[in-house]
PDB file of N, CA and C in Angstrom:
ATOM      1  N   UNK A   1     100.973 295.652 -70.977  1.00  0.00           N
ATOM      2  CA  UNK A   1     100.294 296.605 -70.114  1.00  0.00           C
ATOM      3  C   UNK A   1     100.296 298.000 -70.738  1.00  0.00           C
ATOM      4  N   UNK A   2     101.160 298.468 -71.472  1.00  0.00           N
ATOM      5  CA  UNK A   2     101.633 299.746 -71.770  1.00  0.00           C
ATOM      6  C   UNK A   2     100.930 299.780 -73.048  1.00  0.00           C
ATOM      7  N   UNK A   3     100.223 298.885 -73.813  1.00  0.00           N
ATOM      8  CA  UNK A   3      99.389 298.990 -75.315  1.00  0.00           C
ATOM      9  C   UNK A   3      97.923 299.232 -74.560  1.00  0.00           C
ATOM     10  N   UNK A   4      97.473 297.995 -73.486  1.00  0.00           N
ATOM     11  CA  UNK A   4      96.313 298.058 -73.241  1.00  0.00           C
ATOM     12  C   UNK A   4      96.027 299.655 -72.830  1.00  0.00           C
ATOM     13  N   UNK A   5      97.221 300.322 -72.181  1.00  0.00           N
ATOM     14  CA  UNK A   5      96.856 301.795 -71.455  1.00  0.00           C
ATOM     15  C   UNK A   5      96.771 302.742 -72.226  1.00  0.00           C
ATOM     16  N   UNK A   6      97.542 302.253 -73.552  1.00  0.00           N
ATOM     17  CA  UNK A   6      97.468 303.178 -74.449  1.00  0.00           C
ATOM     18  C   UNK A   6      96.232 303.225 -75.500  1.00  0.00           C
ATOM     19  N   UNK A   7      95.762 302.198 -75.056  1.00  0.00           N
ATOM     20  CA  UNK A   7      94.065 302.037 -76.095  1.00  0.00           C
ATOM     21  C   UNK A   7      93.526 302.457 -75.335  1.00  0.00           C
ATOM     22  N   UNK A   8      93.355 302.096 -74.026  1.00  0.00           N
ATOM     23  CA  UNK A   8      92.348 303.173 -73.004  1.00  0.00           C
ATOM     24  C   UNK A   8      92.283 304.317 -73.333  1.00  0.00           C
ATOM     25  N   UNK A   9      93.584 304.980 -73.345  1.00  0.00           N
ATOM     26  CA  UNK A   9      93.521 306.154 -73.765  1.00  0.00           C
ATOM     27  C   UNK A   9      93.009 306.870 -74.631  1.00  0.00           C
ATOM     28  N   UNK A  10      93.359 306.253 -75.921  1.00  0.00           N
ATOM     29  CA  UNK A  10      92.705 306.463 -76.997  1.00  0.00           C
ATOM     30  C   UNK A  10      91.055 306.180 -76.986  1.00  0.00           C
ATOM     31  N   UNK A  11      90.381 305.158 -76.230  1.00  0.00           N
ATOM     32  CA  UNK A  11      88.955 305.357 -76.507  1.00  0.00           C
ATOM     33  C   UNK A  11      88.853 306.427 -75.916  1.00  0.00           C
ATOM     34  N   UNK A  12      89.234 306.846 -74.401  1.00  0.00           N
ATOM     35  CA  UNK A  12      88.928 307.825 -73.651  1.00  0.00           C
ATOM     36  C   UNK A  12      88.764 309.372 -74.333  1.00  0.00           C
ATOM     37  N   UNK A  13      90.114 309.385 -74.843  1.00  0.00           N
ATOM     38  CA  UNK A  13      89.742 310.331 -76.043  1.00  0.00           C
ATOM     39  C   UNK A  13      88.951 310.770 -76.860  1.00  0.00           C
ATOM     40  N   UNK A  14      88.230 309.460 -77.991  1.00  0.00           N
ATOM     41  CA  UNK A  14      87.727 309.662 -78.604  1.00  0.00           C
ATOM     42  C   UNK A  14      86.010 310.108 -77.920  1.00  0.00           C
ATOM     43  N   UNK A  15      86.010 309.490 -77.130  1.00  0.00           N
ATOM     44  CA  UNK A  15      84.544 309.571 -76.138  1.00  0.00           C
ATOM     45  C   UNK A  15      85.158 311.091 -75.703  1.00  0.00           C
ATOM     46  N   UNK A  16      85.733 311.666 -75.677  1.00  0.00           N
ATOM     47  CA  UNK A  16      85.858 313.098 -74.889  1.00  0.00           C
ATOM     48  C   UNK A  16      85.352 314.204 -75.841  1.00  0.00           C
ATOM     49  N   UNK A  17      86.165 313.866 -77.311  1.00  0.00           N
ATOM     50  CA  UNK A  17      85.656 314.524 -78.645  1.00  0.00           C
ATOM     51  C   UNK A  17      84.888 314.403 -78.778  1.00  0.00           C
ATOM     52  N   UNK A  18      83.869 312.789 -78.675  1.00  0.00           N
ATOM     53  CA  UNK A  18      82.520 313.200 -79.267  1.00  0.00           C
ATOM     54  C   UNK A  18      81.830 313.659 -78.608  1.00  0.00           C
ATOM     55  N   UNK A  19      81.905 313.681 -77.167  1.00  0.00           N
ATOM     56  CA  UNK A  19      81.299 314.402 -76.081  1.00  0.00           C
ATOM     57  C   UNK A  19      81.345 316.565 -76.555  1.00  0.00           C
ATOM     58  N   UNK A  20      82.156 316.224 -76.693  1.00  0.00           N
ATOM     59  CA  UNK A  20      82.648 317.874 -77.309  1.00  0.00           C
ATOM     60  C   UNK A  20      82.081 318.761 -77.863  1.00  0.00           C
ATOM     61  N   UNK A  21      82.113 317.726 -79.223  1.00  0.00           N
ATOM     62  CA  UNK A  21      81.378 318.055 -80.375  1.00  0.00           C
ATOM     63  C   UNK A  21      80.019 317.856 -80.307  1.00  0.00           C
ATOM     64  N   UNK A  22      79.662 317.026 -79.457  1.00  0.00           N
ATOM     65  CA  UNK A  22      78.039 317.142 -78.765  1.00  0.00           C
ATOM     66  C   UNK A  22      78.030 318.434 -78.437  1.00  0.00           C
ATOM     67  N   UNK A  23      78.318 318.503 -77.158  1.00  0.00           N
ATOM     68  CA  UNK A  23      78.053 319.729 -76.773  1.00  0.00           C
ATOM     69  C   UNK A  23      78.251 321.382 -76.953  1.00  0.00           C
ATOM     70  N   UNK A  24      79.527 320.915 -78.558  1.00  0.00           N
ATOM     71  CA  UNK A  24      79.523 322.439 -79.360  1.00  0.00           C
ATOM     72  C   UNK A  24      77.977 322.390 -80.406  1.00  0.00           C
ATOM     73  N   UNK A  25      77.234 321.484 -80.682  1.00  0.00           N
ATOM     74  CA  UNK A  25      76.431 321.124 -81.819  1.00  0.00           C
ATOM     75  C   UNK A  25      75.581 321.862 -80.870  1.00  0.00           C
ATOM     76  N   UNK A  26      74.802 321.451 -79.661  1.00  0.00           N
ATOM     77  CA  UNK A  26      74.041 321.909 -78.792  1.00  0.00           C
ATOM     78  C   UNK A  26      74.081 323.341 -78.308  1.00  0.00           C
ATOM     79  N   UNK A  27      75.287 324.149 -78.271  1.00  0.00           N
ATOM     80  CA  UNK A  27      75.178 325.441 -77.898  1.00  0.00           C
ATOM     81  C   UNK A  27      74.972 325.626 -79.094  1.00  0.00           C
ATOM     82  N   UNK A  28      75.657 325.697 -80.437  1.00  0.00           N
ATOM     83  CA  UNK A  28      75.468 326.351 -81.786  1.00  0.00           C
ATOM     84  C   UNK A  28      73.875 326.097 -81.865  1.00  0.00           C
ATOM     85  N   UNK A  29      73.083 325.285 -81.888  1.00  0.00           N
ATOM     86  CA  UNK A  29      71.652 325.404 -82.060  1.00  0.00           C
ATOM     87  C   UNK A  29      70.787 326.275 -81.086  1.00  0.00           C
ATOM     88  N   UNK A  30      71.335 326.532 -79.726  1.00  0.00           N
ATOM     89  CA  UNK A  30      71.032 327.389 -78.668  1.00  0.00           C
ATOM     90  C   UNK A  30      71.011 328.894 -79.075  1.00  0.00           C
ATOM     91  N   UNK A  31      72.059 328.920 -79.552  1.00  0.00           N
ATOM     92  CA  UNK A  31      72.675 330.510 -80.105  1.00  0.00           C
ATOM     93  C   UNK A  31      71.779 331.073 -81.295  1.00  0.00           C
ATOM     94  N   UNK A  32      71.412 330.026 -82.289  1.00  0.00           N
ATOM     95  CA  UNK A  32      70.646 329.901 -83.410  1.00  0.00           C
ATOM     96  C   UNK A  32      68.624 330.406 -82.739  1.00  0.00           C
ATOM     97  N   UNK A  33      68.044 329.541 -81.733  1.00  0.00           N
ATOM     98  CA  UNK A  33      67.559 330.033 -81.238  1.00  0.00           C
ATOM     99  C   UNK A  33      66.997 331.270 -80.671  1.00  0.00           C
ATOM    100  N   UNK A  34      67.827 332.045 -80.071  1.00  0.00           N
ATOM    101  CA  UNK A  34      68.241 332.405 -78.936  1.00  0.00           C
ATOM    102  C   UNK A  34      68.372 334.041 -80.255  1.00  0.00           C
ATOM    103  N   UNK A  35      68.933 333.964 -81.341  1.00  0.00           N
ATOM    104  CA  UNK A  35      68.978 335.278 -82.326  1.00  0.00           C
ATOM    105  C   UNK A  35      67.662 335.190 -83.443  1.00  0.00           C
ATOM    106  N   UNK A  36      67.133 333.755 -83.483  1.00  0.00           N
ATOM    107  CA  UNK A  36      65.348 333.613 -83.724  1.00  0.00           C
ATOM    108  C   UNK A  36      64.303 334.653 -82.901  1.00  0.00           C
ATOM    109  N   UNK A  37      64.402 334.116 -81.592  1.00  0.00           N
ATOM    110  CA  UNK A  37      63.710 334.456 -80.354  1.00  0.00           C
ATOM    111  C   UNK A  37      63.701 336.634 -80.601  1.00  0.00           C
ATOM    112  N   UNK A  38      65.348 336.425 -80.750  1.00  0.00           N
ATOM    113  CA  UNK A  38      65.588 337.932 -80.787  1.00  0.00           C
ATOM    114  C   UNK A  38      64.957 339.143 -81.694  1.00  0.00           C
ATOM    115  N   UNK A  39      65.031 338.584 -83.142  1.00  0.00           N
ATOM    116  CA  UNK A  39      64.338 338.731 -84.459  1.00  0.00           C
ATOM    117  C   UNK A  39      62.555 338.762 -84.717  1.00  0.00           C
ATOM    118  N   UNK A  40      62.180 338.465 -83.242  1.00  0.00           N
ATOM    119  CA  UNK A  40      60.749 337.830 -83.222  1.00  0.00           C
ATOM    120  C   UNK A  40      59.804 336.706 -83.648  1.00  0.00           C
ATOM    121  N   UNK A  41      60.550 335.926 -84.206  1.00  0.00           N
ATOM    122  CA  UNK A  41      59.888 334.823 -84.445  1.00  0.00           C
ATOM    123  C   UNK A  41      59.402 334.121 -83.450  1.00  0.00           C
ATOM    124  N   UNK A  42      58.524 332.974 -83.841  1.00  0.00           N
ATOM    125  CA  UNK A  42      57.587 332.529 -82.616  1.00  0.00           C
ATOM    126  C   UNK A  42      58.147 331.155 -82.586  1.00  0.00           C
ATOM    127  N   UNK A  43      58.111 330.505 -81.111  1.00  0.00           N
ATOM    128  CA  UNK A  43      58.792 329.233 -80.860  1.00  0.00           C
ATOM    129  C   UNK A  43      58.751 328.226 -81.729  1.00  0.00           C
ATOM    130  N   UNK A  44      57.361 328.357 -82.643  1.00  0.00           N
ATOM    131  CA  UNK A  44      56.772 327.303 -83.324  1.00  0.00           C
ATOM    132  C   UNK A  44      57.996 327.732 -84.504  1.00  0.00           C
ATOM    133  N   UNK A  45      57.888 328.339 -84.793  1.00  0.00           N
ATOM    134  CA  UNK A  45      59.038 328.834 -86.475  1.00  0.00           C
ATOM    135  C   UNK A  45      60.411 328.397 -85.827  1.00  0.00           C
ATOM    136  N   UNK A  46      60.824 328.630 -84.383  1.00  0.00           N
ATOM    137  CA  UNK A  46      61.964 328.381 -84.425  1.00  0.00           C
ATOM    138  C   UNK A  46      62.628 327.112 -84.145  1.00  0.00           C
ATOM    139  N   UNK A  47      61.223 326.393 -83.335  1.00  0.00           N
ATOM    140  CA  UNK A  47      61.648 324.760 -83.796  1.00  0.00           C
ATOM    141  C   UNK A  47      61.526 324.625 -84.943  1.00  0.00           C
ATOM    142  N   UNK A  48      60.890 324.701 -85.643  1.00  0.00           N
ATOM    143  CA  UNK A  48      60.758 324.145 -86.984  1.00  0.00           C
ATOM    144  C   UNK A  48      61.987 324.056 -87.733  1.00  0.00           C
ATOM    145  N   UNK A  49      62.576 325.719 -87.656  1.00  0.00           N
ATOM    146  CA  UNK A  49      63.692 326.165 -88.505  1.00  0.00           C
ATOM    147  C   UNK A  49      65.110 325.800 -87.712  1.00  0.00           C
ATOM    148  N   UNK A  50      64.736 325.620 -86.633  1.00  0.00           N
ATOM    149  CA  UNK A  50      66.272 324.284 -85.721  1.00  0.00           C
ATOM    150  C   UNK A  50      66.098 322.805 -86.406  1.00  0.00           C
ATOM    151  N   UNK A  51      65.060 322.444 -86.349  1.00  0.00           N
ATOM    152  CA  UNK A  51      65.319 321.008 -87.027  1.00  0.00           C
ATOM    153  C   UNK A  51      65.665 320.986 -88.333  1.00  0.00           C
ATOM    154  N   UNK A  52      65.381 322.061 -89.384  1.00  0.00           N
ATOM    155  CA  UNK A  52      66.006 321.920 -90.475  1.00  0.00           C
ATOM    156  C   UNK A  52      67.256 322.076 -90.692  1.00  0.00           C
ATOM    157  N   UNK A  53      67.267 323.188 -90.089  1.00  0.00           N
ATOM    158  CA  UNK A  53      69.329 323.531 -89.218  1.00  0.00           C
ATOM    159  C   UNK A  53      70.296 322.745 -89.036  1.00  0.00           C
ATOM    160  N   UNK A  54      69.552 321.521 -88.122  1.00  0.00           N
ATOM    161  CA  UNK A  54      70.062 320.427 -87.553  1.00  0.00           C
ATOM    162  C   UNK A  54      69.777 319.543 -88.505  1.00  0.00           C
ATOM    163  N   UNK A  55      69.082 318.974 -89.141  1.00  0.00           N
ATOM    164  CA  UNK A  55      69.293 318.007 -90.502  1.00  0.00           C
ATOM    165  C   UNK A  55      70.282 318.809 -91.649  1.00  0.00           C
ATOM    166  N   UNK A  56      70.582 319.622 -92.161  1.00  0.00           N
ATOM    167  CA  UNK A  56      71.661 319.847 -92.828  1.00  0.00           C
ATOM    168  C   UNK A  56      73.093 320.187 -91.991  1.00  0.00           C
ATOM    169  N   UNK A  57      73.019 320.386 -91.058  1.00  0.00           N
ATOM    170  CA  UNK A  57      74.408 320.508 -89.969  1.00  0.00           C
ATOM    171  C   UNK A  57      74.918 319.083 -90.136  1.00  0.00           C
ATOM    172  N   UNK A  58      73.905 318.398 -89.793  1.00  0.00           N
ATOM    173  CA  UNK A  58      73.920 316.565 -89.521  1.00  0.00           C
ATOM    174  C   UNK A  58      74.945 315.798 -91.014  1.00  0.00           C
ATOM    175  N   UNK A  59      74.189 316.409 -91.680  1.00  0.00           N
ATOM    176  CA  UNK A  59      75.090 315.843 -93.135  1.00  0.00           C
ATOM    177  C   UNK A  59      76.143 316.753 -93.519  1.00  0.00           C
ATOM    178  N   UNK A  60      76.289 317.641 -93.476  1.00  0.00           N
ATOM    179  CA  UNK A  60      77.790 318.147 -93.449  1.00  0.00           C
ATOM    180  C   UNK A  60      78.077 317.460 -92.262  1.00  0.00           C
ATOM    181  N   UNK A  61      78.210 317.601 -91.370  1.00  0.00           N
ATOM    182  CA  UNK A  61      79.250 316.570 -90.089  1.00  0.00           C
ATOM    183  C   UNK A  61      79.655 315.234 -90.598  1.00  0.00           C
ATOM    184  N   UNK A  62      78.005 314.828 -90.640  1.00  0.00           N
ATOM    185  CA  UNK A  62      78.918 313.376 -91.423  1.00  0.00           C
ATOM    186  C   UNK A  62      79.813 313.032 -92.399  1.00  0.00           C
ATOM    187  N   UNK A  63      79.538 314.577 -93.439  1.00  0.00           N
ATOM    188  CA  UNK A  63      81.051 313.782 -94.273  1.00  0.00           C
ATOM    189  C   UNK A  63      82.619 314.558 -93.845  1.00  0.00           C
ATOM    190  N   UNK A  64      82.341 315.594 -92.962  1.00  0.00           N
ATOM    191  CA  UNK A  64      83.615 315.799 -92.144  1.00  0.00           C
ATOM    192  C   UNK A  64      84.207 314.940 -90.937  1.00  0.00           C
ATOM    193  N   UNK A  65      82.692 313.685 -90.461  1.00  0.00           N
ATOM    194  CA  UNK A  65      83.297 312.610 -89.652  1.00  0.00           C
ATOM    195  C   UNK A  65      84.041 311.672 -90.379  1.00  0.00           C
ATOM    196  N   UNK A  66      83.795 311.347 -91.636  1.00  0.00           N
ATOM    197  CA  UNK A  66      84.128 310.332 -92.848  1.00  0.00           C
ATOM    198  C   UNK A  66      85.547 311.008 -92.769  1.00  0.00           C
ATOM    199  N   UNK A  67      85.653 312.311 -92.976  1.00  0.00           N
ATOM    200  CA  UNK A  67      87.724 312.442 -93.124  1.00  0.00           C
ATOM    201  C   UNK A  67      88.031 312.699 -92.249  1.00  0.00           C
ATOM    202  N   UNK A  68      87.377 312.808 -90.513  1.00  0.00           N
ATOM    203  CA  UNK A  68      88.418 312.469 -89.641  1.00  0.00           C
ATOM    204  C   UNK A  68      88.311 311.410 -89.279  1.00  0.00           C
ATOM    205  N   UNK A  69      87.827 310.044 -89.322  1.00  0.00           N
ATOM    206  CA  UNK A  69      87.700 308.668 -89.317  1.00  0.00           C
ATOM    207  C   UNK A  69      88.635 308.222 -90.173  1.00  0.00           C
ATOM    208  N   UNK A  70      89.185 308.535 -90.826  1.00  0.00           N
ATOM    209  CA  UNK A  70      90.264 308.095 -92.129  1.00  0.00           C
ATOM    210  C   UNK A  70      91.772 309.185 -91.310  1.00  0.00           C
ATOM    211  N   UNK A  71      91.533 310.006 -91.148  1.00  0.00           N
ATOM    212  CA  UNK A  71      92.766 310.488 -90.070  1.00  0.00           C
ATOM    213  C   UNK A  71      93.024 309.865 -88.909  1.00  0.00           C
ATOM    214  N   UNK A  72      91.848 309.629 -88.469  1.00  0.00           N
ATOM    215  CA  UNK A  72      91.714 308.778 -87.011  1.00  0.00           C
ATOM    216  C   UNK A  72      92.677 307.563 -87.476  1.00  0.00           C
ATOM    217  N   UNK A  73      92.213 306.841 -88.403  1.00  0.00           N
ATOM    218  CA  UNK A  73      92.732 305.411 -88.741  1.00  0.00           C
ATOM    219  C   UNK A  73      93.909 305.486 -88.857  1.00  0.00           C
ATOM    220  N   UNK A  74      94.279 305.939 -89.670  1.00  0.00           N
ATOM    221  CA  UNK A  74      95.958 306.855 -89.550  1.00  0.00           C
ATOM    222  C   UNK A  74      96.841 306.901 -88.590  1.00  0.00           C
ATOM    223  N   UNK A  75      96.485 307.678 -87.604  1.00  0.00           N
ATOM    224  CA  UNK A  75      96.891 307.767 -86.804  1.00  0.00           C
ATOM    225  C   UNK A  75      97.029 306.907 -85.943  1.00  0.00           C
ATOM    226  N   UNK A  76      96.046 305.908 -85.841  1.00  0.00           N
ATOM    227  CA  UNK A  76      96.327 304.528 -84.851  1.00  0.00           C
ATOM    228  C   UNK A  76      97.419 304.191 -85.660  1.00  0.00           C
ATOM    229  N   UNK A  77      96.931 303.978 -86.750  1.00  0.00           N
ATOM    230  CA  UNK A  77      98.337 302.618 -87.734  1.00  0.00           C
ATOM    231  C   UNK A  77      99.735 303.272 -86.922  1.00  0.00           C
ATOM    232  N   UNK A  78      99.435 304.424 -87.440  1.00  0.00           N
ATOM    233  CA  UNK A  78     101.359 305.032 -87.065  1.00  0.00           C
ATOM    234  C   UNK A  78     101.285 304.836 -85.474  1.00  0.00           C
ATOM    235  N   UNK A  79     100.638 304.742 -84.552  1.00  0.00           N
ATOM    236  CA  UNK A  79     101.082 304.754 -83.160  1.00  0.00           C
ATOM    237  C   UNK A  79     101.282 303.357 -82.923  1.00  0.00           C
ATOM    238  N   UNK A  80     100.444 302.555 -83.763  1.00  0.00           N
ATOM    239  CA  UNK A  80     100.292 301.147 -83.276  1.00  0.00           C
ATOM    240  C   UNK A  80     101.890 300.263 -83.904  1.00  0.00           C
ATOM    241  N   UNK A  81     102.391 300.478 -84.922  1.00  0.00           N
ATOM    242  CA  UNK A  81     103.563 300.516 -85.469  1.00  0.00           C
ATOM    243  C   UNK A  81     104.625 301.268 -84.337  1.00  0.00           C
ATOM    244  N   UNK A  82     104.928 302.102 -83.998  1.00  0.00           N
ATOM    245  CA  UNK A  82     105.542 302.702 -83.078  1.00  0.00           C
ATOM    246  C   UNK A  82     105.839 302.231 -81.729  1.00  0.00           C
ATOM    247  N   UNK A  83     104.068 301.287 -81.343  1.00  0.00           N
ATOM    248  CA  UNK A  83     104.052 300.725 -80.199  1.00  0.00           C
ATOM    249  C   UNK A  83     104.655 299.640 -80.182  1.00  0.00           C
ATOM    250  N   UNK A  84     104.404 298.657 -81.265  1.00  0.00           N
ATOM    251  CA  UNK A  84     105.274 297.822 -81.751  1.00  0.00           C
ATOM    252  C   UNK A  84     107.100 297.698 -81.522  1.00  0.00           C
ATOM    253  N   UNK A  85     107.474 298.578 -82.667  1.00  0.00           N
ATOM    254  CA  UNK A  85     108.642 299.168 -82.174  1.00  0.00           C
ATOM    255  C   UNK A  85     109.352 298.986 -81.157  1.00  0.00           C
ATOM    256  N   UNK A  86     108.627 299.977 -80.125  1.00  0.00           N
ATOM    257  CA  UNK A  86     109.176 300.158 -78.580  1.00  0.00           C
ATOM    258  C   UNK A  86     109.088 298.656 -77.869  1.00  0.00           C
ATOM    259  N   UNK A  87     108.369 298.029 -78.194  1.00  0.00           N
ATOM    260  CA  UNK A  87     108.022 296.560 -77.780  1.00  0.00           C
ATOM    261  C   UNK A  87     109.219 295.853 -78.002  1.00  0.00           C
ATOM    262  N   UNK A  88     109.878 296.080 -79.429  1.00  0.00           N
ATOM    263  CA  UNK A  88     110.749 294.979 -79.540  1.00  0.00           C
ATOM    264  C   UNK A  88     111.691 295.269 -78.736  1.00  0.00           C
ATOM    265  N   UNK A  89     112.252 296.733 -78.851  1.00  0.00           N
ATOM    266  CA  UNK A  89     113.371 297.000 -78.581  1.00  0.00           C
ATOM    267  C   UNK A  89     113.644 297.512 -76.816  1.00  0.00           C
ATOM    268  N   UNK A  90     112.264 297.110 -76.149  1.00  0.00           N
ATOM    269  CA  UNK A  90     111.890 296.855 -74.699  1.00  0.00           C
ATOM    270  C   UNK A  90     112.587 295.226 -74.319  1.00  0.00           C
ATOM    271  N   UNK A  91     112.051 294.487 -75.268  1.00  0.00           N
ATOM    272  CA  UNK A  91     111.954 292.989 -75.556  1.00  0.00           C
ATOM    273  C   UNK A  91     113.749 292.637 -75.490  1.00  0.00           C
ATOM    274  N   UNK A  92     114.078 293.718 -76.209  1.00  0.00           N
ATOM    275  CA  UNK A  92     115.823 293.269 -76.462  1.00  0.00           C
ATOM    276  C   UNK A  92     116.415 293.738 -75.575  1.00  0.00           C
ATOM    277  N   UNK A  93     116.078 294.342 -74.892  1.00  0.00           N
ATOM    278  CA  UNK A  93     117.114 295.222 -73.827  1.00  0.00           C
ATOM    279  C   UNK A  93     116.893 294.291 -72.503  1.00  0.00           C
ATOM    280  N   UNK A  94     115.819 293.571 -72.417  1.00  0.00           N
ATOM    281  CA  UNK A  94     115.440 292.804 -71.334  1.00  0.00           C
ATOM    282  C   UNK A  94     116.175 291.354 -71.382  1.00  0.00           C
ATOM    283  N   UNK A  95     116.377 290.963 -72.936  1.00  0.00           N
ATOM    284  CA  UNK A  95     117.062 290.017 -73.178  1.00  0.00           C
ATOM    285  C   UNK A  95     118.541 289.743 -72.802  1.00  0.00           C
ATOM    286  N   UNK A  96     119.171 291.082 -72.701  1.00  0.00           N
ATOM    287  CA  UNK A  96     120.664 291.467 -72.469  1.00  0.00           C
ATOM    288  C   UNK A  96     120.458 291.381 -71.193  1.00  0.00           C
TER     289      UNK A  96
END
């Protein structure tokens, strides 16, 4: 019971971050906008120049998702080992 709650957790998590990071990606392009708009450019230039924004934002992210996906992994191993652990020595104390 105490692994399954602890993977809940962990997706829950991870769905919270990417939720996050959604919605920091979305104001940062707002803001980007928003000092377009200010500068005078016309809506048409400033979509244009958001989607290019957002295709190079997009690939830098992805290879900063690539090394926290490899931290991520990490970090399960060591909790999942740990969880382990506590398992046995749950396991032995119940035995006594």
């Amino acid at each position: 019971m105490q692994q399954q709650e602890l993977q809940e957790r962990n997706i829950n998590c991870e769905l919270l971050s990417c939720r996050a990071l959604e919605a920091h990606v979305e104001k940062d392009k707002l803001i980007m906008k928003i000092e377009a708009a200010k500068k005078g450019k016309s809506w048409d230039e400033i979509e244009s120049d958001g989607d290019q924004a957002w295709q190079l934002g997009f690939t830098l992210s992805d290879s900063q998702g690539d090394e926290n996906e490899l931290e991520h992994s990490s970090l399960q191993e060591t909790l999942d080992k740990e969880l382990k652990e506590l398992d046995k020595k749950l396991q032995h104390k119940e035995v006594k």
